[in-house]
Protein backbone atom coordinates (compact mmCIF):
# COMPACT_ATOMS: atom_id res chain seq x y z
CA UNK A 1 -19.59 5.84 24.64
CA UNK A 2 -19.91 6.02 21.31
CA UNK A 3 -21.29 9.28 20.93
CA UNK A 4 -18.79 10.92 23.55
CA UNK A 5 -16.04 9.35 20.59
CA UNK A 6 -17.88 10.80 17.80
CA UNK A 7 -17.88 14.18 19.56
CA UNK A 8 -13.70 13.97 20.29
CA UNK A 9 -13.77 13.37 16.59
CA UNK A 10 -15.51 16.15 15.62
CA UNK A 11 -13.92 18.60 18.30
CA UNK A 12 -10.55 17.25 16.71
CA UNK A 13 -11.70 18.15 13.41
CA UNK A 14 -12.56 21.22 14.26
CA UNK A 15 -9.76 21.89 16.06
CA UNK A 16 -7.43 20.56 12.86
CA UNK A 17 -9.43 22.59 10.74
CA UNK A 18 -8.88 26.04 12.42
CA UNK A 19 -4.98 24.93 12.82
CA UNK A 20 -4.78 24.65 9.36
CA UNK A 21 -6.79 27.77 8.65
CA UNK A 22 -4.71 30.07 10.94
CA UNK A 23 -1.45 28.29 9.22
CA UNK A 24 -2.27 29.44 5.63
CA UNK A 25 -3.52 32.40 6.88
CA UNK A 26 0.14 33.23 8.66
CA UNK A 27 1.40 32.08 5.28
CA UNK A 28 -0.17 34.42 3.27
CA UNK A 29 0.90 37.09 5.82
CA UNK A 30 3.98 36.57 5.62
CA UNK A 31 4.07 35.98 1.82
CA UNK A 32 2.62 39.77 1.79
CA UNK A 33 5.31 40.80 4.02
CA UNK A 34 7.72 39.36 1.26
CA UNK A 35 6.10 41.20 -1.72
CA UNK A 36 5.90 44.65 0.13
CA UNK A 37 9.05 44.80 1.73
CA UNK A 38 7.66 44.56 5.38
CA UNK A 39 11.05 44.23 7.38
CA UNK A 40 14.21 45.74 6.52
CA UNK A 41 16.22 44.85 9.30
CA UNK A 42 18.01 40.91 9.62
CA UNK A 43 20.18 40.65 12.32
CA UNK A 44 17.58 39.81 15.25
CA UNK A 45 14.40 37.38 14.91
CA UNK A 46 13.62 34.33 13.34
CA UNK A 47 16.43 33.44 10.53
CA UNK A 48 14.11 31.16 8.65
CA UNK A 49 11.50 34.02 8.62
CA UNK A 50 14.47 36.31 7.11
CA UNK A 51 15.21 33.72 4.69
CA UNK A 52 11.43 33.36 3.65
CA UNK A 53 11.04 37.04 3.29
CA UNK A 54 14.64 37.81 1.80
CA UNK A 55 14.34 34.90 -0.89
CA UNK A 56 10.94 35.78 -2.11
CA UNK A 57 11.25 39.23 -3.90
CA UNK A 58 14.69 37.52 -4.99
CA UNK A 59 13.38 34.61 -6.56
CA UNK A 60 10.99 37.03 -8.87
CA UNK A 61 13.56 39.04 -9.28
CA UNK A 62 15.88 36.24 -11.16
CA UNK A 63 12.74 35.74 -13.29
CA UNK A 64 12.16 38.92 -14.17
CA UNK A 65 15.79 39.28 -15.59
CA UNK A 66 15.08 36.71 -17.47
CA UNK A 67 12.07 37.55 -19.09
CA UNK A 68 13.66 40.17 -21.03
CA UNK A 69 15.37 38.24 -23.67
CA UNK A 70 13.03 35.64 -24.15
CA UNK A 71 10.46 38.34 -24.77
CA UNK A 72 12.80 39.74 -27.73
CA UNK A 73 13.23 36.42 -28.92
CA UNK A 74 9.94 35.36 -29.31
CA UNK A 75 8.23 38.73 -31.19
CA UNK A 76 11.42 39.18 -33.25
CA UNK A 77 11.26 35.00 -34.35
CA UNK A 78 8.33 36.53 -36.13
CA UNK A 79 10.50 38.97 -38.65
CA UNK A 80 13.55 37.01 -39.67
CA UNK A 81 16.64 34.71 -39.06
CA UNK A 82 18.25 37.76 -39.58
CA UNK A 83 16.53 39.64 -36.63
CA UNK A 84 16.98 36.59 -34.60
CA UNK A 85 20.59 36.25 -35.36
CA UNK A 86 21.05 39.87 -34.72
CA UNK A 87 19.94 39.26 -30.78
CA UNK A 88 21.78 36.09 -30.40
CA UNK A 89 25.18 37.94 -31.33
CA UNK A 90 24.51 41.37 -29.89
CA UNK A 91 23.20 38.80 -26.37
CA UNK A 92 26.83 37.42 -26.42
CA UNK A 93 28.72 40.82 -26.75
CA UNK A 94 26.30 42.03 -23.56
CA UNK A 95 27.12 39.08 -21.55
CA UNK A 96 30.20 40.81 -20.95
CA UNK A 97 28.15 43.74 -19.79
CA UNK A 98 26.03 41.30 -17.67
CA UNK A 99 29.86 40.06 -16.01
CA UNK A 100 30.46 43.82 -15.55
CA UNK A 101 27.41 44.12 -13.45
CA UNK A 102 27.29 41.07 -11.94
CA UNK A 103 30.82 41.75 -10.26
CA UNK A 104 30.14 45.52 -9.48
CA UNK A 105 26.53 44.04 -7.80
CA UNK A 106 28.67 41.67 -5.73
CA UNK A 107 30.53 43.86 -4.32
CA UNK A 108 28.17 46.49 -3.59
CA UNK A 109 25.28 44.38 -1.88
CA UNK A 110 28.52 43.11 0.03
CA UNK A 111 29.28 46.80 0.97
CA UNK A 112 26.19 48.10 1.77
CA UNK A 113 24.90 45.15 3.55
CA UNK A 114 28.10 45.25 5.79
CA UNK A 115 27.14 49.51 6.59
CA UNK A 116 23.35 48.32 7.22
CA UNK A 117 24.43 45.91 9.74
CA UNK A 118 26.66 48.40 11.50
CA UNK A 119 23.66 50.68 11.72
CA UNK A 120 26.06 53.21 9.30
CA UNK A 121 23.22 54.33 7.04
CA UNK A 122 25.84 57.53 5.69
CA UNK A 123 28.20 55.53 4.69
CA UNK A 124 26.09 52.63 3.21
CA UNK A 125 24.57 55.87 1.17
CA UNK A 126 28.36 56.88 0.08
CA UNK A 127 28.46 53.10 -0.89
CA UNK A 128 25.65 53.40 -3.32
CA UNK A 129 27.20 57.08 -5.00
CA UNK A 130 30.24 55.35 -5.73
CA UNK A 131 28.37 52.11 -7.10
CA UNK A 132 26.42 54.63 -8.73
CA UNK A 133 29.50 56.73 -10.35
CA UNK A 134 31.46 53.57 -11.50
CA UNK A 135 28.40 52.40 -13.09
CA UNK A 136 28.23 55.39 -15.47
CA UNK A 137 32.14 55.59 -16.08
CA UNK A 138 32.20 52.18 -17.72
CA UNK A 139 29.37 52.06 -19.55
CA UNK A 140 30.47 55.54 -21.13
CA UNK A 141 33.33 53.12 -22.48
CA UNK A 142 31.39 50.20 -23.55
CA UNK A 143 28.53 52.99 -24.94
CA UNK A 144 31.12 54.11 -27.31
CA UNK A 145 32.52 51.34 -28.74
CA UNK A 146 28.54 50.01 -29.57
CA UNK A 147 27.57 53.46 -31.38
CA UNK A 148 30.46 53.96 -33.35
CA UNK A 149 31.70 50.37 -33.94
CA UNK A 150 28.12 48.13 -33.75
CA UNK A 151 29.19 46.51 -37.28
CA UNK A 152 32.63 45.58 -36.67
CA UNK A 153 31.23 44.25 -33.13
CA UNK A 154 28.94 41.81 -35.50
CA UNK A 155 31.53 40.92 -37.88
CA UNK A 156 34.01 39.79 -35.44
CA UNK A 157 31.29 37.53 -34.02
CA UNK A 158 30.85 36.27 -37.18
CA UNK A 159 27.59 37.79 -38.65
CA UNK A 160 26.79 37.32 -41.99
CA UNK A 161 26.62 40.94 -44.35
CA UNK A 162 22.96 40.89 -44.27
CA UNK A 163 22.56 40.23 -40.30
CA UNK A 164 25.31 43.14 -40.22
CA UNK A 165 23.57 45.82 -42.67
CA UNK A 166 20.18 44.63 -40.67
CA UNK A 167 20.75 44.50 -37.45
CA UNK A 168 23.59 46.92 -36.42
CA UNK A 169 21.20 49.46 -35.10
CA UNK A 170 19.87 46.86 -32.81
CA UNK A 171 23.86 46.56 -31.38
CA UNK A 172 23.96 50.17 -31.07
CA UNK A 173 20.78 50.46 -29.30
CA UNK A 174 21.65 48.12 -26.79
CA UNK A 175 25.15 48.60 -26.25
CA UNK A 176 24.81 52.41 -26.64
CA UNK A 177 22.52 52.22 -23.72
CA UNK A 178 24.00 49.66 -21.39
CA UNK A 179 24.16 52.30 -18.88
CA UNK A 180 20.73 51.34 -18.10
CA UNK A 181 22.24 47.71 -17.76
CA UNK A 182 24.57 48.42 -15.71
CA UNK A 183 22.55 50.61 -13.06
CA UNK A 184 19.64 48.24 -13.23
CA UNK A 185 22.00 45.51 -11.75
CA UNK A 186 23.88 48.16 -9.15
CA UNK A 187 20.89 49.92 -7.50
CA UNK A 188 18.74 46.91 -7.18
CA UNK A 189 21.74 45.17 -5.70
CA UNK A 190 21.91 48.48 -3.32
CA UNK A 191 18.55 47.58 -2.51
CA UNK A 192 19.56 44.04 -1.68
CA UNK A 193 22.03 45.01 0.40
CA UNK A 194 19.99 47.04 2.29
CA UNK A 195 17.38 44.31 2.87
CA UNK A 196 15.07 45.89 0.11
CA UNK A 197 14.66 43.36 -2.44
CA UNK A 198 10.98 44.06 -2.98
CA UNK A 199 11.75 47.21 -4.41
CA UNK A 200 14.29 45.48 -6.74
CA UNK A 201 11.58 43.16 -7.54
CA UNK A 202 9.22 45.66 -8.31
CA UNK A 203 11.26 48.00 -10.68
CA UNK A 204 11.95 44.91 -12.78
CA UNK A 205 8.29 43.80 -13.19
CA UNK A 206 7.41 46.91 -13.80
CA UNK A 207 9.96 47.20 -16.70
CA UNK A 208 9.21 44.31 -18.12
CA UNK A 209 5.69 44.54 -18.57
CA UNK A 210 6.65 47.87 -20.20
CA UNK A 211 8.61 45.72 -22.77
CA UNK A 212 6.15 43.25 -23.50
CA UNK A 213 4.03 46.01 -24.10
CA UNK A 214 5.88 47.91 -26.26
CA UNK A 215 7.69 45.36 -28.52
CA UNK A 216 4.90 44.01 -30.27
CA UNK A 217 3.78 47.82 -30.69
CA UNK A 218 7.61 48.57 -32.42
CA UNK A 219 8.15 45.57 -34.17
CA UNK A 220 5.59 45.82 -36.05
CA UNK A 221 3.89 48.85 -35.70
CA UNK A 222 0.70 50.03 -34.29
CA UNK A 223 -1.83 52.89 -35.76
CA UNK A 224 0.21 55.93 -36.67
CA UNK A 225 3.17 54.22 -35.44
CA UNK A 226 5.66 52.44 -37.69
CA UNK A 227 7.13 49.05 -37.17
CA UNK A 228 10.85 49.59 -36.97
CA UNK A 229 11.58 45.13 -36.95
CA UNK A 230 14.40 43.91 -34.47
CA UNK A 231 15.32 47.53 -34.34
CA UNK A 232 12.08 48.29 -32.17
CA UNK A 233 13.17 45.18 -30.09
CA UNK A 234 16.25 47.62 -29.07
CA UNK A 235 14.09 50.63 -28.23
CA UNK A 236 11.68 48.78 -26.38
CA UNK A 237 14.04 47.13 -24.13
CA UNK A 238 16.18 50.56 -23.87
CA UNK A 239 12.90 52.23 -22.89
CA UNK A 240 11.99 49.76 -20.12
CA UNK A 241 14.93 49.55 -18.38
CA UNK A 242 15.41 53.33 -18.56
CA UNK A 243 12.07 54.33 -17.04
CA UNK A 244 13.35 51.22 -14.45
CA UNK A 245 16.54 53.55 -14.13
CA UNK A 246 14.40 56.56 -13.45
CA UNK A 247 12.37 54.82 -10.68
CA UNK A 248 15.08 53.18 -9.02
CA UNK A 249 16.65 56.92 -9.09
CA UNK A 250 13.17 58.77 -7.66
CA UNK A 251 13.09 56.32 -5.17
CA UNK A 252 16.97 57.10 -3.64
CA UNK A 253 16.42 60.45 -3.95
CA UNK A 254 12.55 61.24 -2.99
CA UNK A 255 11.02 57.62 -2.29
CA UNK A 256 11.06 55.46 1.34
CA UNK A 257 14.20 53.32 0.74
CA UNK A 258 16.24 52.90 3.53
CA UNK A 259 19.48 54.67 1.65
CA UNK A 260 18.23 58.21 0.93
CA UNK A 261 20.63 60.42 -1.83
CA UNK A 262 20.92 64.03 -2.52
CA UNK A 263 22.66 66.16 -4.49
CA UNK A 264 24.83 67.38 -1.72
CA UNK A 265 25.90 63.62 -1.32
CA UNK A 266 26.91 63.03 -4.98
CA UNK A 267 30.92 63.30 -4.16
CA UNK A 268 33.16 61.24 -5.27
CA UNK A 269 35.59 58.83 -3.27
CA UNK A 270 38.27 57.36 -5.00
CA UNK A 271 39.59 55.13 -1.99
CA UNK A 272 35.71 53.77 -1.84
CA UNK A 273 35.60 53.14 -5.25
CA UNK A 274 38.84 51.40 -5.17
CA UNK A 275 37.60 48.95 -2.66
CA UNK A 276 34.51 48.40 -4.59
CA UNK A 277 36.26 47.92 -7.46
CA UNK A 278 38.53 45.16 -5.76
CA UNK A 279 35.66 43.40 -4.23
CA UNK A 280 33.74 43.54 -7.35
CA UNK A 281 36.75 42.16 -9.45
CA UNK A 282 36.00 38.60 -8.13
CA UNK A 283 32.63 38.68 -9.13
CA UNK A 284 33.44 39.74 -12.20
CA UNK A 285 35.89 36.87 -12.42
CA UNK A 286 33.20 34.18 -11.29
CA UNK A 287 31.28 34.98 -14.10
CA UNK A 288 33.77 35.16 -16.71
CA UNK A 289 34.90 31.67 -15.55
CA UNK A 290 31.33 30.04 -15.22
CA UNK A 291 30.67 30.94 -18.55
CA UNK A 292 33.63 30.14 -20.28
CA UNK A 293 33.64 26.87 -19.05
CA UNK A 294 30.24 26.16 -20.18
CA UNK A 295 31.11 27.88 -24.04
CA UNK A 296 33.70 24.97 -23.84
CA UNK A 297 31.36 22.20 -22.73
CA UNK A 298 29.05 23.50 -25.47
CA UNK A 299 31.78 22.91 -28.01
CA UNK A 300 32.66 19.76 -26.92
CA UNK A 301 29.39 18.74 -26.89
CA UNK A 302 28.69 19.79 -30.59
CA UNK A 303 31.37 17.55 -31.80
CA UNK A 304 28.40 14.65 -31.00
CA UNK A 305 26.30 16.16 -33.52
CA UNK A 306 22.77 18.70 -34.05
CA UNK A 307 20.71 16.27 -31.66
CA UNK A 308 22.65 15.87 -28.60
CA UNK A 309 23.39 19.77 -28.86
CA UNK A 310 19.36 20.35 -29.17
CA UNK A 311 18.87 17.97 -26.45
CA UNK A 312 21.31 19.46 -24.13
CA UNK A 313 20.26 23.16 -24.86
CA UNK A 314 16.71 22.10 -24.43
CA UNK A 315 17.73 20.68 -20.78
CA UNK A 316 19.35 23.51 -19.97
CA UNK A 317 16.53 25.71 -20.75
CA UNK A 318 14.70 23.45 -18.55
CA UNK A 319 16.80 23.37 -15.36
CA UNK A 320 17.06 27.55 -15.18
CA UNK A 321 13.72 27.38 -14.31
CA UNK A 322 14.41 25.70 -10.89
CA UNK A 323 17.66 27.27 -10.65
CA UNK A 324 16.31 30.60 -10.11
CA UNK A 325 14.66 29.75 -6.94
CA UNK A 326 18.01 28.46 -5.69
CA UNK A 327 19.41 31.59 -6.54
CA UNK A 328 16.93 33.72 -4.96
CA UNK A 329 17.70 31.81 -1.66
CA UNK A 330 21.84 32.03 -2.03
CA UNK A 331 21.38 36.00 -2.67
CA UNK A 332 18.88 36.47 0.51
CA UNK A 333 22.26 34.09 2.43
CA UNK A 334 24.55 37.18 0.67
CA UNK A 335 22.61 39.57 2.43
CA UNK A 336 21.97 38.10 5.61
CA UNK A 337 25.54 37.36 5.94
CA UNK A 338 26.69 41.11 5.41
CA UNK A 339 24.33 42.73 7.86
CA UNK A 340 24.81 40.18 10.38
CA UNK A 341 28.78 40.68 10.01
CA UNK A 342 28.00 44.05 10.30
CA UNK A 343 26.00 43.86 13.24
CA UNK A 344 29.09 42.05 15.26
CA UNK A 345 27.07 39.02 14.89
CA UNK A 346 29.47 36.39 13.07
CA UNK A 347 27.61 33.11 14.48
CA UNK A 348 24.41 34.49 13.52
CA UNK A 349 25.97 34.93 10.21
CA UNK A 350 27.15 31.22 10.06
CA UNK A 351 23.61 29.90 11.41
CA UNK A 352 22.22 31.57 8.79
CA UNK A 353 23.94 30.33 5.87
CA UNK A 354 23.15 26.68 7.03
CA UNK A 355 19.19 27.34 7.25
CA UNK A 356 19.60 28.95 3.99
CA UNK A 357 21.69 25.86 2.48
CA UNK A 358 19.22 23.09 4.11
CA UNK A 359 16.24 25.04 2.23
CA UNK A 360 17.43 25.15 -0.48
CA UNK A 361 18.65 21.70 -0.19
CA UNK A 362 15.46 20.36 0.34
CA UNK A 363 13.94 22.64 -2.56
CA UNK A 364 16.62 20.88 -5.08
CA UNK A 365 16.53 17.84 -3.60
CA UNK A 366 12.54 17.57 -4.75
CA UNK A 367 13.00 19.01 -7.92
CA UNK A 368 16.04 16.67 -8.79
CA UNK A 369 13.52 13.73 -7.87
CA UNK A 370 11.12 15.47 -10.24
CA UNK A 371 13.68 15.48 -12.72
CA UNK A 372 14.65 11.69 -12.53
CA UNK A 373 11.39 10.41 -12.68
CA UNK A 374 9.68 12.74 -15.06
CA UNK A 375 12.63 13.87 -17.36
CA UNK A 376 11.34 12.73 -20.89
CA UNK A 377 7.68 14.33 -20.47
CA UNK A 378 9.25 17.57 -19.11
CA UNK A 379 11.89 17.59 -22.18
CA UNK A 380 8.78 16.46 -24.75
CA UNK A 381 7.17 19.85 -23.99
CA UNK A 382 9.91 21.07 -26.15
CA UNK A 383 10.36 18.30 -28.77
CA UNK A 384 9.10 15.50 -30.54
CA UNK A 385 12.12 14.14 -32.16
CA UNK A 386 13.04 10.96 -30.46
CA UNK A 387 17.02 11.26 -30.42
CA UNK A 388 16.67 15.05 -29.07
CA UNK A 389 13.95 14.02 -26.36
CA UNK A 390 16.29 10.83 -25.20
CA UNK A 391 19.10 12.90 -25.25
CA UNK A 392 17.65 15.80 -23.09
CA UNK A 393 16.17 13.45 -21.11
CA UNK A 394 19.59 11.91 -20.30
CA UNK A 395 20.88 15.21 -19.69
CA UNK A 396 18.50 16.35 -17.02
CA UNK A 397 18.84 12.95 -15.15
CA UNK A 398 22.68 12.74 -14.59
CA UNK A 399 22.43 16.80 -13.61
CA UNK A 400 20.39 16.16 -11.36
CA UNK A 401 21.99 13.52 -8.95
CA UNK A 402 24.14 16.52 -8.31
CA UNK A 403 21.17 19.21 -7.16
CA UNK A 404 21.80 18.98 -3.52
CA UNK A 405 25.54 19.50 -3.91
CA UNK A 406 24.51 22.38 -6.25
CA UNK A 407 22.33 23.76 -3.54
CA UNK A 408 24.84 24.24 -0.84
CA UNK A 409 27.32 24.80 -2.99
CA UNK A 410 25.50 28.11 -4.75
CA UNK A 411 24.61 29.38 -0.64
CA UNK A 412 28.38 28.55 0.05
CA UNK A 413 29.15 30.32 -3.09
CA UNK A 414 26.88 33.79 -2.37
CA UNK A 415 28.12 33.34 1.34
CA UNK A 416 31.54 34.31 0.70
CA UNK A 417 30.71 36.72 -1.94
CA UNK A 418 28.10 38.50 1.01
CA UNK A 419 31.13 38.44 3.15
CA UNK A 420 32.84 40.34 0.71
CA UNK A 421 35.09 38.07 0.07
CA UNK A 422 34.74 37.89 -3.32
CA UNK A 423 37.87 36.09 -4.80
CA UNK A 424 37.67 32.84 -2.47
CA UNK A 425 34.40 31.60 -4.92
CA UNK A 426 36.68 32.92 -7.92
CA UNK A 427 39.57 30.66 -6.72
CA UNK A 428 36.88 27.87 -6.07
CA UNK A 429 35.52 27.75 -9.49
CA UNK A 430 39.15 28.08 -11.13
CA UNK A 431 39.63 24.68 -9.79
CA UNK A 432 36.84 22.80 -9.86
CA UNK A 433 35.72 24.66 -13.67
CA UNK A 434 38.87 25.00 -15.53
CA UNK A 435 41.34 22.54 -13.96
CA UNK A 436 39.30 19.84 -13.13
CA UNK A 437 36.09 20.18 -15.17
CA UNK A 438 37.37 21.09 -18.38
CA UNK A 439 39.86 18.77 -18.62
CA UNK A 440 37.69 15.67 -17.20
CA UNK A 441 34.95 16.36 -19.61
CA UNK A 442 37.16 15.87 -22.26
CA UNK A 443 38.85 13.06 -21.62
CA UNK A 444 35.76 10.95 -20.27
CA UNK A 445 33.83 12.50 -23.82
CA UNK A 446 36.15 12.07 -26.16
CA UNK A 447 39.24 10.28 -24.98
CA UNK A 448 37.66 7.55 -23.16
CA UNK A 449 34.71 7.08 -26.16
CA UNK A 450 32.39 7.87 -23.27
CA UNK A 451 30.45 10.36 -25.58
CA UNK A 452 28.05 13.32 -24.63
CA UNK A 453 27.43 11.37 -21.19
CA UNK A 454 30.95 12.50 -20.41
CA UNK A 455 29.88 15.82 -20.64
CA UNK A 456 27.41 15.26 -18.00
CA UNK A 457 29.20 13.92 -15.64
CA UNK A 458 31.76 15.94 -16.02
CA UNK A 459 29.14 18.88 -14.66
CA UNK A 460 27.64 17.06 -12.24
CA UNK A 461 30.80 16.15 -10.50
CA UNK A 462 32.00 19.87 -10.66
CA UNK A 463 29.48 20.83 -9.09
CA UNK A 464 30.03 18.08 -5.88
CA UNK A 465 33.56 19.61 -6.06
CA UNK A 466 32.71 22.65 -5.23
CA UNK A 467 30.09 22.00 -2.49
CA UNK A 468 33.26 19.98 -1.10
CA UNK A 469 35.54 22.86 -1.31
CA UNK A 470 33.18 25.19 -0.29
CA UNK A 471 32.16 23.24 2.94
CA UNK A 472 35.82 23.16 4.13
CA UNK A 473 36.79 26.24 3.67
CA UNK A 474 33.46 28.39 4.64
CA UNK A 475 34.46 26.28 7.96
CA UNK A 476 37.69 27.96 8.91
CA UNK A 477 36.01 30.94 9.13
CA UNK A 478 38.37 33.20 7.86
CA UNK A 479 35.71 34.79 5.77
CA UNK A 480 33.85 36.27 9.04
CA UNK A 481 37.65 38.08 9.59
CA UNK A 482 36.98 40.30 6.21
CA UNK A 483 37.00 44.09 6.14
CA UNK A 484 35.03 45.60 3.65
């Protein structure tokens, strides 16, 4: 008897032991499916596989656009204030490039996505020219005012004369070139929309390890080659992203994407590009208002004092980190949702915003709990002073009671915006940033006495506002109804 029970033990073993084998082994298959761009093609099959495989390539792809500035940042700390002044200011004049892009992106993952699903590869390619053309028409505008006006661009955000006479080449570098900008964000969110986001997440690691290459090597020179200071920053970064430009390019016009240009289909539309530029005017308008209302939080917040802003710019630093997976997984809902509409498949659609939200849900969830219990050794990483740790501390805590909100709030959020319906999340964030947020933030802060933790909750509740709105209104269904 007793050996017959050893043996079921050890068969069971054996037979846990190969389960949990094969099981890592399908994970890392379909983590390689992920990276290489394996399927294309989301309107049949598992959703939760389409989510896995969607969000991956997306989630390095957030990264990667981060990693650009912070690489800047950290070889140019090594030259001046000056230098690092320069990139703060020239950062905030490009944010408004980033809104351009992000809005034009929007609306042409939206697009395309919607063609894919209808099996209408032409005119998802007719998309992408007309993405492509806009692209280069604005930042021809924006390019012009940063060559021949970079100094008065400084001085009216307040640079001092030796940050001007510095750094203006930097501004003119970077603004001169924001057509790379620009076409970095459209033709990677082509790719998205066409269920390509490896590719996009390729082309940016790929640049970026070109800039972290390069800027140490024109900073401060290398050999035979000079260092040219914060101005090196600019031509590293303008280098990366246009090689990026050029690959993305190569790959529409020679490579294996799924949209496939020529010269022969370089015509433009004006009607198409209207409708991209009305479904891309939302977009643009969620990220002007996001940002706004967090330039005003920051000033309110300052009134507190140096510490509390440290602490709360510290935090924030700290929570993009596991915001960027959540926004992987709301742009892979974006997609899904446009092909599926596409494909005549509107429940499918639905279904899969709901796996995508309860993912992510559970992903925030965890890291929330992460937050609460080990806020002051994440935010002593960054700091030793007591007041600034506490603070930050503080600051991650009361955010993070609102993380699952925030999670199906942001799929809720991208939902819409995949449907291409664009100014439903603009309307959305009016009212829960500006008239309620705003508003409460300053009265709980300052009004009430309730200091910087007014602040705080003013965000977190926001955010649980929107997730509310969102949840009501994503279940009418009128988006499914939208023509694109």
């Amino acid at each position: 008897m007793v050996i017959y029970i050893c043996n079921c033990i050890t068969r069971n073993s054996a037979y846990l032991y190969m389960y949990k084998l094969m099981l890592i082994k399908n994970i890392l298959r379909l983590f390689k499916d992920a990276l290489f761009g394996k399927e294309k093609e989301f309107t049949s099959g598992s959703i939760g596989r389409a989510v896995f495989l969607l969000s991956v390539p997306m989630i390095l792809e957030m990264f990667m656009e981060s990693v650009f500035a912070v690489v800047d940042i950290y070889f140019v700390s090594s030259v001046s204030v000056d230098a690092v002044a320069t990139i703060g200011l020239t950062e905030s004049v490009v944010t408004l490039v980033y809104a351009v892009g992000i809005g034009l992106s929007m609306g042409a993952t939206a697009m395309v996505a919607r063609r894919i699903g209808e099996k209408d590869e032409q005119g998802a390619e007719k998309v992408a020219v007309q993405a492509i053309f806009l692209g280069v028409f604005v930042s021809l505008i924006i390019g012009f005012l940063g060559i021949f006006y970079a100094k008065d661009i400084l001085r009216l955000m307040g640079a001092e004369a030796s940050v001007v006479e510095s750094g203006f080449r930097y501004t003119q570098i970077i603004l001169g070139s924001n057509v790379t900008i620009l076409l970095l964000f459209l033709i990677n969110a082509i790719f998205r929309g066409a269920g390509e986001a490896s590719i996009a997440m390729w082309i940016l690691i790929g640049s970026n390890l070109l800039n972290i290459c390069l800027d140490p090597i024109l900073i401060f020179g290398w050999g035979p080659i000079p260092g040219y200071g914060v101005t090196g920053a600019a031509m590293a970064t303008m280098t990366g992203r246009t090689l990026a430009v050029l690959a993305q390019l190569y790959i529409l016009f020679f490579g294996y994407s799924r949209i496939k240009l020529g010269w022969n289909k370089l015509v433009l539309d004006l009607k198409l590009m209207w409708n991209l530029v009305k479904l891309s005017l939302g977009g643009i308008g969620q990220f002007i208002i996001g940002t706004s209302s967090w330039i005003f939080l920051m000033r309110i917040m300052s009134t507190f004092g140096t510490d509390f802003v440290a602490g709360y710019t510290i935090a924030i630093r700290v929570m993009l980190f596991s915001f960027m997976p959540s926004w992987g997984m709301s742009n892979a809902a974006a997609t899904l949702v446009g092909q599926n509409l596409g494909a005549k498949k509107p429940d499918r659609a639905e279904k899969s915003v709901w796996i995508t939200g309860k993912y992510n849900a559970i992903f925030m969830t965890a890291v929330g709990i992460i937050y609460l219990v080990a806020a002051p050794t994440l935010i002593g990483i960054f700091t030793q002073e007591e007041s600034v740790l506490k603070f930050g501390a503080i600051c991650l805590q009361i955010v993070a009671i609102g993380y699952f909100f925030y999670a199906y709030g942001m799929v809720l959020t991208q939902a819409f915006n995949g449907a291409g319906d664009t100014y439903t999340p603009t309307i959305i964030n009016f009212i829960c940033f500006w008239i309620f947020q705003l508003p409460f933030a300053y009265t709980t802060a300052v009004l009430l006495g309730w200091g910087p933790k007014g602040v705080l909750i003013a965000i977190t509740s926001a955010e649980v506002l929107i997730c509310i709105i969102s949840f009501f209104w994503f279940r009418t269904g009128k988006w499914k109804l939208k023509e694109v």
